[in-house]
C-alpha atoms as a PDB file:
ATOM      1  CA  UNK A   1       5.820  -9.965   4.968  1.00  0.00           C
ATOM      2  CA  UNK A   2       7.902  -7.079   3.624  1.00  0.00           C
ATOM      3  CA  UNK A   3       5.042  -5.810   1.674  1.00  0.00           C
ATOM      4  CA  UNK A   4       3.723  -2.355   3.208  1.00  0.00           C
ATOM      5  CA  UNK A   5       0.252  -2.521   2.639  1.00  0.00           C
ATOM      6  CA  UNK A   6       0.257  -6.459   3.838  1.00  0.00           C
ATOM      7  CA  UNK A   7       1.926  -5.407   6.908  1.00  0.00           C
ATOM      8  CA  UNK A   8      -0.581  -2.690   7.518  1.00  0.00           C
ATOM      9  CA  UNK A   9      -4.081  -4.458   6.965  1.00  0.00           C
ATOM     10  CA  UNK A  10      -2.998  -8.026   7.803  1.00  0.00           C
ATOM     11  CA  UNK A  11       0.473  -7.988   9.455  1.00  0.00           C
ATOM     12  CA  UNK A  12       0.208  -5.808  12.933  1.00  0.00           C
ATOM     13  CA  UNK A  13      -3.446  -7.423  14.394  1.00  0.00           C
ATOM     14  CA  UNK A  14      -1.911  -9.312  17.112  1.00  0.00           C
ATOM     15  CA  UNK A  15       0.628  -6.015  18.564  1.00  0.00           C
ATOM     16  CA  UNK A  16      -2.114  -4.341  20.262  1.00  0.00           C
ATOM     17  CA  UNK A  17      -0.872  -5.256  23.734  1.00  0.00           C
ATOM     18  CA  UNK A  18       2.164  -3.375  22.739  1.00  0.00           C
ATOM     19  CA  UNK A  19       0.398  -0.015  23.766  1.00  0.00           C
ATOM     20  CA  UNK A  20       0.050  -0.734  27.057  1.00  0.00           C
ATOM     21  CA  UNK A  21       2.593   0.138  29.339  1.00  0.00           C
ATOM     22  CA  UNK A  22       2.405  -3.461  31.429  1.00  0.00           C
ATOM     23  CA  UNK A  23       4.137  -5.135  28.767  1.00  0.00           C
ATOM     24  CA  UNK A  24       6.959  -2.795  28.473  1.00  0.00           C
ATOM     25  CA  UNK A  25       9.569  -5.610  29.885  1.00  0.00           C
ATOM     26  CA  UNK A  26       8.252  -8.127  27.130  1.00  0.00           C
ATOM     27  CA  UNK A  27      10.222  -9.579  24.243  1.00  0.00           C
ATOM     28  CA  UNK A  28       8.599  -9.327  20.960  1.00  0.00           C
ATOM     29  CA  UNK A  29       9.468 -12.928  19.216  1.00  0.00           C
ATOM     30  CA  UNK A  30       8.238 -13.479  15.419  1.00  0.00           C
ATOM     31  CA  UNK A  31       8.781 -15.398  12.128  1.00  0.00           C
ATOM     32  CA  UNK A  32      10.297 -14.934   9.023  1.00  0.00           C
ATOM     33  CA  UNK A  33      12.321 -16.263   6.301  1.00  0.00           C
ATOM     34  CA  UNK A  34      15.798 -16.079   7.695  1.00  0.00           C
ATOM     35  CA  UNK A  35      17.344 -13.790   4.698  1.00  0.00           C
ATOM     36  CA  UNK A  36      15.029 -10.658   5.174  1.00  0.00           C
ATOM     37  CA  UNK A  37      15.863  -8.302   7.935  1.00  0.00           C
ATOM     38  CA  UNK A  38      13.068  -6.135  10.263  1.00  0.00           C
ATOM     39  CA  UNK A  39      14.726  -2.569   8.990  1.00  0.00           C
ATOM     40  CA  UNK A  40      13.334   0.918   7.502  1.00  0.00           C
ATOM     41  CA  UNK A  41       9.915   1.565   7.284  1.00  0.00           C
ATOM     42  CA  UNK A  42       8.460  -1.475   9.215  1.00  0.00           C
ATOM     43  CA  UNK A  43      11.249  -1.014  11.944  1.00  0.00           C
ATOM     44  CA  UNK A  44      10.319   2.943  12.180  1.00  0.00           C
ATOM     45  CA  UNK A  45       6.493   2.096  12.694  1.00  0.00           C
ATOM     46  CA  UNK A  46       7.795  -0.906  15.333  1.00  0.00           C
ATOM     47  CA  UNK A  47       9.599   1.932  17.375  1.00  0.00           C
ATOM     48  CA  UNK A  48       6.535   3.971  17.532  1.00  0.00           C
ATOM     49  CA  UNK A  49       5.055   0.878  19.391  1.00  0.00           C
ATOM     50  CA  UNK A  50       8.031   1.484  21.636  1.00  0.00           C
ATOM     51  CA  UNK A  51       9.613  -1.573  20.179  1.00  0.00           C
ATOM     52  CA  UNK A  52      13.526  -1.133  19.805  1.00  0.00           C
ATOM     53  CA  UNK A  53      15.324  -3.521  17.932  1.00  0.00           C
ATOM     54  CA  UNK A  54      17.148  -5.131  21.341  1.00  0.00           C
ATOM     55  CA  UNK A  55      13.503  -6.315  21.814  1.00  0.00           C
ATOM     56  CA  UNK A  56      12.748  -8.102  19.005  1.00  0.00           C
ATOM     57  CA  UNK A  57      13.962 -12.006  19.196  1.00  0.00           C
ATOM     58  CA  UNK A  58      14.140 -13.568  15.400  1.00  0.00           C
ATOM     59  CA  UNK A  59      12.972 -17.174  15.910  1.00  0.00           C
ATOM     60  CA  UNK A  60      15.332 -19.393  13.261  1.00  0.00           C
ATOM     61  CA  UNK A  61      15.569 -22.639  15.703  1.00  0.00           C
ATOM     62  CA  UNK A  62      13.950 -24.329  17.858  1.00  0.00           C
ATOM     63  CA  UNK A  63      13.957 -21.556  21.115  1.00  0.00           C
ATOM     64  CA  UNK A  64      12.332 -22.412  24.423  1.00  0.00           C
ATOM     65  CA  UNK A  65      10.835 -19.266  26.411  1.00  0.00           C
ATOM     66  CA  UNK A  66       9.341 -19.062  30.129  1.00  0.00           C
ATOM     67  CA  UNK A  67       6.369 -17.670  29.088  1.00  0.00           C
ATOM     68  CA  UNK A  68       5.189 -16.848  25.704  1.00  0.00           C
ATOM     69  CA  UNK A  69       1.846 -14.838  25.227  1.00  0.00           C
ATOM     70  CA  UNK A  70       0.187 -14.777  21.901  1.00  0.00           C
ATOM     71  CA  UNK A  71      -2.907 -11.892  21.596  1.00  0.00           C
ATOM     72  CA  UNK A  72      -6.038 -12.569  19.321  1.00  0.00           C
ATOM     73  CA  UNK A  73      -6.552 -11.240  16.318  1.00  0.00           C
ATOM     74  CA  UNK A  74      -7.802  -7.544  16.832  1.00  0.00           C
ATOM     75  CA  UNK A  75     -10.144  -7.483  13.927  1.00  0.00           C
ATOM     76  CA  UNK A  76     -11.881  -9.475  11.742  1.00  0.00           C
ATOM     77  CA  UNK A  77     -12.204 -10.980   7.807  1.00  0.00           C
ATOM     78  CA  UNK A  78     -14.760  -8.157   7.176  1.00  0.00           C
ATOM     79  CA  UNK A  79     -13.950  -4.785   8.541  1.00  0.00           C
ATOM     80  CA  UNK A  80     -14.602  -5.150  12.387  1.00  0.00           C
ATOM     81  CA  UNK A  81     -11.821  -3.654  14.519  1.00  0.00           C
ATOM     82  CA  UNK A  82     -11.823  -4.116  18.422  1.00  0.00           C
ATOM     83  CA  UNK A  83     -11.321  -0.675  20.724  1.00  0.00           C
ATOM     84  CA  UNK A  84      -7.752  -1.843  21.386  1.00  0.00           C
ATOM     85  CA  UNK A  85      -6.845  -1.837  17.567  1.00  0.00           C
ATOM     86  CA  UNK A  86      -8.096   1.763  17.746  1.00  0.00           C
ATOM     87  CA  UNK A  87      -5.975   2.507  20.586  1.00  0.00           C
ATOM     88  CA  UNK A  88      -2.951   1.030  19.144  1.00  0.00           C
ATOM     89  CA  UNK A  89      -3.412   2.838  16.333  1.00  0.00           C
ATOM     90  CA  UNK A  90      -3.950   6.057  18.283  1.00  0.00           C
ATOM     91  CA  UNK A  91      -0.812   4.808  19.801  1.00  0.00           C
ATOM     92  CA  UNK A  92       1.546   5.085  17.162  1.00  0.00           C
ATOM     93  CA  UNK A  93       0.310   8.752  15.802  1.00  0.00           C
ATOM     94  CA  UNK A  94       0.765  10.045  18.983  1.00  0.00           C
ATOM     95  CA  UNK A  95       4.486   8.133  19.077  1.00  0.00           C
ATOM     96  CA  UNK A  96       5.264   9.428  15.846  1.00  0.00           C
ATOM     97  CA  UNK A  97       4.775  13.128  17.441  1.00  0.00           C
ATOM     98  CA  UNK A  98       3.567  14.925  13.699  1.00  0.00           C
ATOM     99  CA  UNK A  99       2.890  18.359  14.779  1.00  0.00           C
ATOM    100  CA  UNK A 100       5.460  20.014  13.572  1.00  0.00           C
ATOM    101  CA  UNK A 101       5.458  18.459  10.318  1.00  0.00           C
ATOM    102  CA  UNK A 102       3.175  20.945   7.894  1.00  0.00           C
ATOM    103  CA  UNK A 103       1.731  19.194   4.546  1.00  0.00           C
ATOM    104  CA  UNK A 104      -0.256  20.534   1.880  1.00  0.00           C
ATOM    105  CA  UNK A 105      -3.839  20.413   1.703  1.00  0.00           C
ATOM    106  CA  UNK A 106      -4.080  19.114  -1.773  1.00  0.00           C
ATOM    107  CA  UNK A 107      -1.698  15.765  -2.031  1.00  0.00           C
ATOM    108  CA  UNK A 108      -0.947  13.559  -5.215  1.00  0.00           C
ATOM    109  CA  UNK A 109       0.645   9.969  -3.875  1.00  0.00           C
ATOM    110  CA  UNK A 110       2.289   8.746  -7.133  1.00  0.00           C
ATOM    111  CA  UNK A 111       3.579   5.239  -7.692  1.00  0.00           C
ATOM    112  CA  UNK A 112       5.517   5.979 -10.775  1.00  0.00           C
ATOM    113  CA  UNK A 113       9.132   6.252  -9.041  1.00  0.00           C
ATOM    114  CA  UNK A 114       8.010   2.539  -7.395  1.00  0.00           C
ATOM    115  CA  UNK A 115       6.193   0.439  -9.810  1.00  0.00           C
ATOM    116  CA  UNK A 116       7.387   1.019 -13.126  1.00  0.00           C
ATOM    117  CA  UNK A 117       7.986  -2.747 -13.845  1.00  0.00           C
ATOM    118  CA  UNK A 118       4.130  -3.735 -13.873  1.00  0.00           C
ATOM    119  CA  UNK A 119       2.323  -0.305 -14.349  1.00  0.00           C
ATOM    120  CA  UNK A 120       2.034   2.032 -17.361  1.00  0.00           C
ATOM    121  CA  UNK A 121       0.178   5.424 -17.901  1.00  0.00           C
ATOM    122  CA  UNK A 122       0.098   7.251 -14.515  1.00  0.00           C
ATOM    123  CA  UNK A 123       2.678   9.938 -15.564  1.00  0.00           C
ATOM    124  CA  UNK A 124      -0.036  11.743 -17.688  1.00  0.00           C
ATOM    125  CA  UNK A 125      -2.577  11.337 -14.835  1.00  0.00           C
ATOM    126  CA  UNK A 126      -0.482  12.298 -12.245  1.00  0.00           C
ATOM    127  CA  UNK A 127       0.576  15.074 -14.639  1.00  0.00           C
ATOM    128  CA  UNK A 128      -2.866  16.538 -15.035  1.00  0.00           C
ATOM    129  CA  UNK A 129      -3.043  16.582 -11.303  1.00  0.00           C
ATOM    130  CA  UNK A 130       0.313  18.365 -10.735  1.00  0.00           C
ATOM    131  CA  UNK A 131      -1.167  21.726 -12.890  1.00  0.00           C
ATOM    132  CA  UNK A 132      -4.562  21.638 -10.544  1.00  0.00           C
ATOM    133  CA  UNK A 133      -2.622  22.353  -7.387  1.00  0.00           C
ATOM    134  CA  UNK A 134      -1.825  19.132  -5.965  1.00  0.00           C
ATOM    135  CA  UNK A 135       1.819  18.663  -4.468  1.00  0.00           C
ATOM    136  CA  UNK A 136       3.417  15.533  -5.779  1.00  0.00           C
ATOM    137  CA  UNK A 137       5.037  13.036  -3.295  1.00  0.00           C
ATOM    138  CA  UNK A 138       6.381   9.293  -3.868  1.00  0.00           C
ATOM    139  CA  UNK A 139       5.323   8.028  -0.233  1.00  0.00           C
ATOM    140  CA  UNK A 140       7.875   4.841  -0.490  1.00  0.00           C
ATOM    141  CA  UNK A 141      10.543   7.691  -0.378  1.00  0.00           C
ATOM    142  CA  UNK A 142       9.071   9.549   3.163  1.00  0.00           C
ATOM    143  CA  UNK A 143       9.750   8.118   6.632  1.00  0.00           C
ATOM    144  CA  UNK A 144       6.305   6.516   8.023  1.00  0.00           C
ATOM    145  CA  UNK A 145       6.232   9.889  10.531  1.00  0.00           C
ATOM    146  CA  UNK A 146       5.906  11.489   7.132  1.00  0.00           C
ATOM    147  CA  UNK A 147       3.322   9.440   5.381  1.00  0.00           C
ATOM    148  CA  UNK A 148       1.478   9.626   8.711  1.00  0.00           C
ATOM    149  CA  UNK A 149       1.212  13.307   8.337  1.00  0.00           C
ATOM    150  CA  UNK A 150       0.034  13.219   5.291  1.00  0.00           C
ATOM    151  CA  UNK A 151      -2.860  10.864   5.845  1.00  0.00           C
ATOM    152  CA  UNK A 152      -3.652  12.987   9.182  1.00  0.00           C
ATOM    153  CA  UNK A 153      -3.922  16.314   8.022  1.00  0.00           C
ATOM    154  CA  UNK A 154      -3.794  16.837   4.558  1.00  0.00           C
ATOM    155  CA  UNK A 155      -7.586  17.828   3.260  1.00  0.00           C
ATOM    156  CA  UNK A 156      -7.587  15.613   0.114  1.00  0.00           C
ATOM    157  CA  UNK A 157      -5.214  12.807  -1.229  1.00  0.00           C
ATOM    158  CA  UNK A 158      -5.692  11.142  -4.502  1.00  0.00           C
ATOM    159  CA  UNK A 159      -3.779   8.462  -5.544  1.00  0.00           C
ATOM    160  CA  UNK A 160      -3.730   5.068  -7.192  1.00  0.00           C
ATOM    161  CA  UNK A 161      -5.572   1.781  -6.077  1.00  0.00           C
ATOM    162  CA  UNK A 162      -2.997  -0.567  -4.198  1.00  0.00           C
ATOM    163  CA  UNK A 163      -0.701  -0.187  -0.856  1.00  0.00           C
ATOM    164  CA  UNK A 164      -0.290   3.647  -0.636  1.00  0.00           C
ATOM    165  CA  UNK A 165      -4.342   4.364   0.446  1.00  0.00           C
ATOM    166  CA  UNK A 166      -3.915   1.566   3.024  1.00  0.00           C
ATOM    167  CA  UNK A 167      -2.279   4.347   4.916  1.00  0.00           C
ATOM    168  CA  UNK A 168      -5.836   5.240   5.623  1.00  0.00           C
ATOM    169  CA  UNK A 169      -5.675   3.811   8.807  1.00  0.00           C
ATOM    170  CA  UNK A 170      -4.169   6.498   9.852  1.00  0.00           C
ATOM    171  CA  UNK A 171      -6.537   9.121   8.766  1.00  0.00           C
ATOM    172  CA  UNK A 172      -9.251  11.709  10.303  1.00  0.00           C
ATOM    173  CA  UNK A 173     -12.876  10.523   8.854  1.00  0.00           C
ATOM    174  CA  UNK A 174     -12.343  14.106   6.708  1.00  0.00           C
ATOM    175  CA  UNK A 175     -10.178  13.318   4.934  1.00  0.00           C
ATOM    176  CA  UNK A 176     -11.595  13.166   1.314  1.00  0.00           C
ATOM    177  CA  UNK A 177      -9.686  10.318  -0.430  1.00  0.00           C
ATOM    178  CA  UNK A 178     -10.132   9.590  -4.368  1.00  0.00           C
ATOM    179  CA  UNK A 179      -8.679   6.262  -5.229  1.00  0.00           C
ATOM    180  CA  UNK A 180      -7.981   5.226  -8.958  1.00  0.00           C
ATOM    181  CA  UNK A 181      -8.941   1.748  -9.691  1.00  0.00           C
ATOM    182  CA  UNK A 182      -6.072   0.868 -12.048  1.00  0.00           C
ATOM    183  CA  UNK A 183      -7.753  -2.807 -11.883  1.00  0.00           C
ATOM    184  CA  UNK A 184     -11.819  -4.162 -12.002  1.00  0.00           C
ATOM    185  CA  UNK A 185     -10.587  -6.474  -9.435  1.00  0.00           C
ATOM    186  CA  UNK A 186     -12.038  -5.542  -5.785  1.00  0.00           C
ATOM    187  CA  UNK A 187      -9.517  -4.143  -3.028  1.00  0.00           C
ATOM    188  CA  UNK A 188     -11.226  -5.423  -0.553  1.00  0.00           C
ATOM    189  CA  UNK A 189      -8.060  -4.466   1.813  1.00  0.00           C
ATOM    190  CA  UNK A 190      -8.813  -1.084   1.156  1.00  0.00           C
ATOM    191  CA  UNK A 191     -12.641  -1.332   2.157  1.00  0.00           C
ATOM    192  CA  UNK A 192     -11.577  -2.938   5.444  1.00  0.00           C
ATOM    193  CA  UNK A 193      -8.971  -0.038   6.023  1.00  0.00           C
ATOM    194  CA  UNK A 194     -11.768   2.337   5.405  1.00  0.00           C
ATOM    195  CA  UNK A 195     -14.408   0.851   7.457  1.00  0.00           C
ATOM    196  CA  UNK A 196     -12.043   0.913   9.857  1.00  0.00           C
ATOM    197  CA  UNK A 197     -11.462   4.883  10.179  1.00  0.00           C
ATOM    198  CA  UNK A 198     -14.986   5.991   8.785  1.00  0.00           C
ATOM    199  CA  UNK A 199     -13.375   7.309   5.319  1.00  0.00           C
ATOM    200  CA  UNK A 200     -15.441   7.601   2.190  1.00  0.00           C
ATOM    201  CA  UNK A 201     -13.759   7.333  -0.695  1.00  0.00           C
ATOM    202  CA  UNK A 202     -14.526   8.166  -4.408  1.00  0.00           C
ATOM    203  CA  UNK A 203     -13.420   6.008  -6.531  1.00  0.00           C
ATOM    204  CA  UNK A 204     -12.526   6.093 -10.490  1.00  0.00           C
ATOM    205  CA  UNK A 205     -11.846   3.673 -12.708  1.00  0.00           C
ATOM    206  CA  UNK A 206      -9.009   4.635 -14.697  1.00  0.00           C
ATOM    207  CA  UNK A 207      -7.958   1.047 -16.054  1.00  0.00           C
ATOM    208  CA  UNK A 208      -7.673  -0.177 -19.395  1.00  0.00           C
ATOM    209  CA  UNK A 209      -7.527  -4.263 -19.280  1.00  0.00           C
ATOM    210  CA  UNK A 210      -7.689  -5.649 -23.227  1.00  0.00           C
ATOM    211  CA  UNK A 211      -6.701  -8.752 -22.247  1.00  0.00           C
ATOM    212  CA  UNK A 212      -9.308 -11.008 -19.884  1.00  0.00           C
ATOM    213  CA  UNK A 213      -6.054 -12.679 -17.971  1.00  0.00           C
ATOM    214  CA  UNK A 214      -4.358  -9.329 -17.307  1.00  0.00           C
ATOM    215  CA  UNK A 215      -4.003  -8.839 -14.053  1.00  0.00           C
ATOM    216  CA  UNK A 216      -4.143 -11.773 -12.180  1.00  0.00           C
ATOM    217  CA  UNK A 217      -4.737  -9.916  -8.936  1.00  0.00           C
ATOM    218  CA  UNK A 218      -4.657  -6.320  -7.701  1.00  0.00           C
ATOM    219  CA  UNK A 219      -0.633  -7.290  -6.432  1.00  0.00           C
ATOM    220  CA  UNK A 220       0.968  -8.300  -9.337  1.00  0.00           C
ATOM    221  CA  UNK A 221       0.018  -6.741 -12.376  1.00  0.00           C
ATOM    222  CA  UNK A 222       0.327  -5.653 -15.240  1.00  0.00           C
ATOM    223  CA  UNK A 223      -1.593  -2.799 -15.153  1.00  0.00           C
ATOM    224  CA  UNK A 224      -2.292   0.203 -17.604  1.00  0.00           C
ATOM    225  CA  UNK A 225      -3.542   2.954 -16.573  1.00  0.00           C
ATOM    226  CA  UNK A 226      -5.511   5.528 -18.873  1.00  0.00           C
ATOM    227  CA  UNK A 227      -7.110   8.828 -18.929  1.00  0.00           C
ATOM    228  CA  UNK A 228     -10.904   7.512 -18.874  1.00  0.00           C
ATOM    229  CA  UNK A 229     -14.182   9.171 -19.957  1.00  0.00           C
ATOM    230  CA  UNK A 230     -14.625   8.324 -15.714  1.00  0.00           C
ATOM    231  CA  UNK A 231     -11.449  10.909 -15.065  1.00  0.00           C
ATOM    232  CA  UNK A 232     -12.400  13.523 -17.829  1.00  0.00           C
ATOM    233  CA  UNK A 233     -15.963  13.535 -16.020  1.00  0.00           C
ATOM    234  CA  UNK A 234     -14.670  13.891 -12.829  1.00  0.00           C
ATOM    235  CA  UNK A 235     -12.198  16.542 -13.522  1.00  0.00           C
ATOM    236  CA  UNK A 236     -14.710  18.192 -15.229  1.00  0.00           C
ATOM    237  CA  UNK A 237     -17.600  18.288 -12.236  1.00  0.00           C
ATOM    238  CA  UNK A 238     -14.290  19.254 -10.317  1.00  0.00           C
ATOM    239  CA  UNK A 239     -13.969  22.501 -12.122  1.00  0.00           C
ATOM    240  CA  UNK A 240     -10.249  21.479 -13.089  1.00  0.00           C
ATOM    241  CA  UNK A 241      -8.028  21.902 -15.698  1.00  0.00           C
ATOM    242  CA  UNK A 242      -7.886  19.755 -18.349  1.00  0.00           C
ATOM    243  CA  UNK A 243      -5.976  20.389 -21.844  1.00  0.00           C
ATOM    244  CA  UNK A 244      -6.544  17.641 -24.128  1.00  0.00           C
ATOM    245  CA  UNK A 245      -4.313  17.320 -27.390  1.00  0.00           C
ATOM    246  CA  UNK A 246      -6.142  13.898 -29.168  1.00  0.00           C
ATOM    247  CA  UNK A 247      -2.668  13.087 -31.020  1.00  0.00           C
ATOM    248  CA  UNK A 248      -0.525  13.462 -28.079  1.00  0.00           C
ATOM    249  CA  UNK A 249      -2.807  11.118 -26.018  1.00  0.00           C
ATOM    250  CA  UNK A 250      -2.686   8.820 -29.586  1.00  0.00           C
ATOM    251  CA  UNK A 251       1.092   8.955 -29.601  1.00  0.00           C
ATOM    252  CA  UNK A 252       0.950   8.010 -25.788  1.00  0.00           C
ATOM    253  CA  UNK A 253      -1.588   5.273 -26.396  1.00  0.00           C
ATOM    254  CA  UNK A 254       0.713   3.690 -28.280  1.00  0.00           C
ATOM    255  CA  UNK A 255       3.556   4.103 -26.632  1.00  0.00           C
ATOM    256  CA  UNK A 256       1.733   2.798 -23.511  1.00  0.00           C
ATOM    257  CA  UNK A 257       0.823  -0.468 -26.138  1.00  0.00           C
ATOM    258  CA  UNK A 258       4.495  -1.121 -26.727  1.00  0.00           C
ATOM    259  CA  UNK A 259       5.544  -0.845 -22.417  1.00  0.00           C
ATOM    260  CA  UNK A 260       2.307  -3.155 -21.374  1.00  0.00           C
ATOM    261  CA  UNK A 261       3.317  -5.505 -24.109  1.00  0.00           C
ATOM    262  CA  UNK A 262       6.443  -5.519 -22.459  1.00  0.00           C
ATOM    263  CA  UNK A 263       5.584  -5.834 -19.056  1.00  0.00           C
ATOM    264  CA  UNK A 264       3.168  -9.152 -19.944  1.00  0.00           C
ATOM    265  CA  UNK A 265       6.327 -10.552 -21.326  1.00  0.00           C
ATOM    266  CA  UNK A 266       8.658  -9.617 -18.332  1.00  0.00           C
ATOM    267  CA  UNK A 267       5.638 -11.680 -16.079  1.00  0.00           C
ATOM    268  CA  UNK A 268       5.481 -14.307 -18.208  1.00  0.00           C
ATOM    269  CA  UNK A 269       9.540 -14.847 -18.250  1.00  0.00           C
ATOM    270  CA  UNK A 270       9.028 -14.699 -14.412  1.00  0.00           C
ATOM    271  CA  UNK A 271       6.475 -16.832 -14.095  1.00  0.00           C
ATOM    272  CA  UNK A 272       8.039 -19.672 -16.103  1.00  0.00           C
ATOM    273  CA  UNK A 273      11.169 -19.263 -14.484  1.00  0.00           C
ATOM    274  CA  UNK A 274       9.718 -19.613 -11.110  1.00  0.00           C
ATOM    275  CA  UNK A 275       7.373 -22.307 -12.047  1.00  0.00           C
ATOM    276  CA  UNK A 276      10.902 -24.449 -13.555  1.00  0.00           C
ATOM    277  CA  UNK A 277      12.650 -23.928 -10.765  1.00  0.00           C
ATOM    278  CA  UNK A 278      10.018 -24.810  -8.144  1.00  0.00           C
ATOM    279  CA  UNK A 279      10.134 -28.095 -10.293  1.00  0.00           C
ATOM    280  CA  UNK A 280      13.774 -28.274 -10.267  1.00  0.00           C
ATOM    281  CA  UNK A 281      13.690 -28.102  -6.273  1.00  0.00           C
ATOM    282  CA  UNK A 282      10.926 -31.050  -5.994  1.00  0.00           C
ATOM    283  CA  UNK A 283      12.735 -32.920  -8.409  1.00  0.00           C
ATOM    284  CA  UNK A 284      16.045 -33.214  -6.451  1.00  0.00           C
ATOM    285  CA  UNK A 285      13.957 -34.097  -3.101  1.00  0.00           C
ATOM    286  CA  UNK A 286      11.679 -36.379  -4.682  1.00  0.00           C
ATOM    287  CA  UNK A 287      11.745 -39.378  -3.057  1.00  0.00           C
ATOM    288  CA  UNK A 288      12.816 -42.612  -5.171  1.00  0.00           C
END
C-alpha cells in the first residue's frame, strides 16, 4: 500500500530476513494492484535493505518459483517487536549512512504543503512554532535518508497526529516528540511505533470536531485544526511566544468554517461517487 505510514507500521514485518547477508541471492516477489509502481520513497527505503529494483519480481499471473520462503510476522497486534525487527531496523539507518547530514535541534514536520484537501488550521499553529525557533520542513518533500536524520538526531520534533510521527521507528528513545491530536480518535499505529523504540510522547489535542460524524477515521478526514486552550497552556509552561490578536483568530475561525464546510462537501461528492460506481461495476457482473 502506497501509503507511508501503512508501509511503515504494517507493510515491512515480513523483510526482516533481508538484513542478513545469506539471503543476498534471493528474489523479493510481492503483490499489488498492477497500475501502481514500487518507486520514490518506498523504493529508496527498499535499497537500504539492499534491495535493487532487478530484485524485485511483480507477481501479475500465475508464476511458479523453485522455492519460495515466506518469514512470520516480526511483531505483533499490540506493540511487541521481535530482536530481528530491531535489527532490520538498525539495518536500514546504518544503510542510509546519515552522518554527514546535520539537522536542527528544534524541528516543525508540517503537513500543510500535503494535506490541504481534508485538513484546515495548521498554518497558524505551525506559524506560532516557526517564531519559537523551530525549523520548518514538509517531510513528504525529503528523501527517506533525510527524514531518517531527522528522527535520529534532532532533540525535539513536533508535528501533527497521522503518518509523519510513524517515522518514530527510527528514533533514539531521546528524542522528545509532541504530537497534535488533530482527531479524538486513537492512533493506535502511533502507540505501537512508540512502544517499539521506547519514545514518550506528549500529546495535545488541538482538534475542533462540531460535527459527531466528522472524521470517520484518523486517515481520511476532515479535520480542523485549532489553537486550543491545550496549546496556549502548553506554550505557555514552555516559556514560548505567543501573540494573540482575538479578531485575527475570529477572522480565521471563520475562514477555517467556510474551508471545513468545504472539505465535508468534497468527501461527501467522493463518497457518493465511489459508492455509484462500485454499484455500477456489480451491476454489469451481476449474474441473471
Amino acid at each position: 500500500m502506497k501509503q507511508w505510514g501503512h508501509f511503515l507500521v504494517d507493510g515491512i514485518g515480513r523483510f526482516w530476513p533481508l538484513s542478513d547477508k545469506k539471503f543476498d541471492s534471493y528474489k523479493v516477489v510481492f503483490l499489488k494492484d498492477k497500475f501502481s509502481k514500487i518507486d520514490g520513497s518506498y523504493l529508496e527505503f527498499l535499497n537500504y535493505l539492499t534491495i535493487s529494483k532487478d530484485r524485485l519480481i511483480d507477481v501479475q499471473v500465475p508464476t511458479q518459483f523453485d522455492e519460495v520462503l515466506i518469514p512470520s510476522l516480526s511483531y505483533d497486534t499490540i506493540g511487541n517487536f521481535s530482536p530481528e525487527h530491531i535489527r532490520m531496523i538498525n539495518f536500514i539507518v546504518e544503510n542510509a549512512h546519515i552522518e554527514d547530514i546535520s539537522v536542527p535541534d528544534k524541528v516543525y514536520l508540517t503537513r500543510t504543503k500535503f494535506a490541504r484537501h481534508k485538513e484546515v488550521g495548521e498554518k497558524d499553529i505551525e506559524a506560532f512554532f516557526a517564531a519559537n525557533g523551530y525549523t520548518v520542513f514538509s517531510p513528504e518533500k525529503l528523501p527517506v535518508r533525510n527524514q531518517i536524520a531527522l528522527f535520529r538526531k534532532s532533540a525535539e520534533i513536533v508535528c501533527v497526529n497521522g503518518t509523519i510521527p510513524l517515522n518514530v521507528l527510527f528514533a533514539r528513545p531521546e528524542l522528545k516528540l509532541t504530537v497534535l491530536n488533530k482527531t479524538s480518535i486513537k492512533h493506535t499505529a502511533l502507540l505501537r511505533a512508540c512502544n517499539f523504540t521506547g519514545v514518550e510522547p506528549v500529546y495535545i489535542d488541538v482538534y475542533y470536531e462540531p460535527f459527531k460524524k466528522f472524521p470517520e477515521n484518523i486517515g481520511i478526514g476532515p479535520f480542523w485544526i485549532s489553537i486550543t486552550d491545550n496549546l496556549i497552556r502548553y506554550m505557555s509552561d514552555s516559556h514560548m511566544k505567543f501573540n494573540i490578536n482575538v479578531m485575527t483568530l475570529r477572522i480565521k475561525h471563520m475562514f477555517n468554517w467556510m474551508m471545513y464546510a468545504k472539505n465535508i462537501i468534497k468527501y461527501y461528492l467522493r463518497k457518493t461517487c465511489l459508492r455509484r460506481y462500485v454499484r455500477y461495476i456489480k451491476s454489469i457482473f451481476k449474474k441473471e
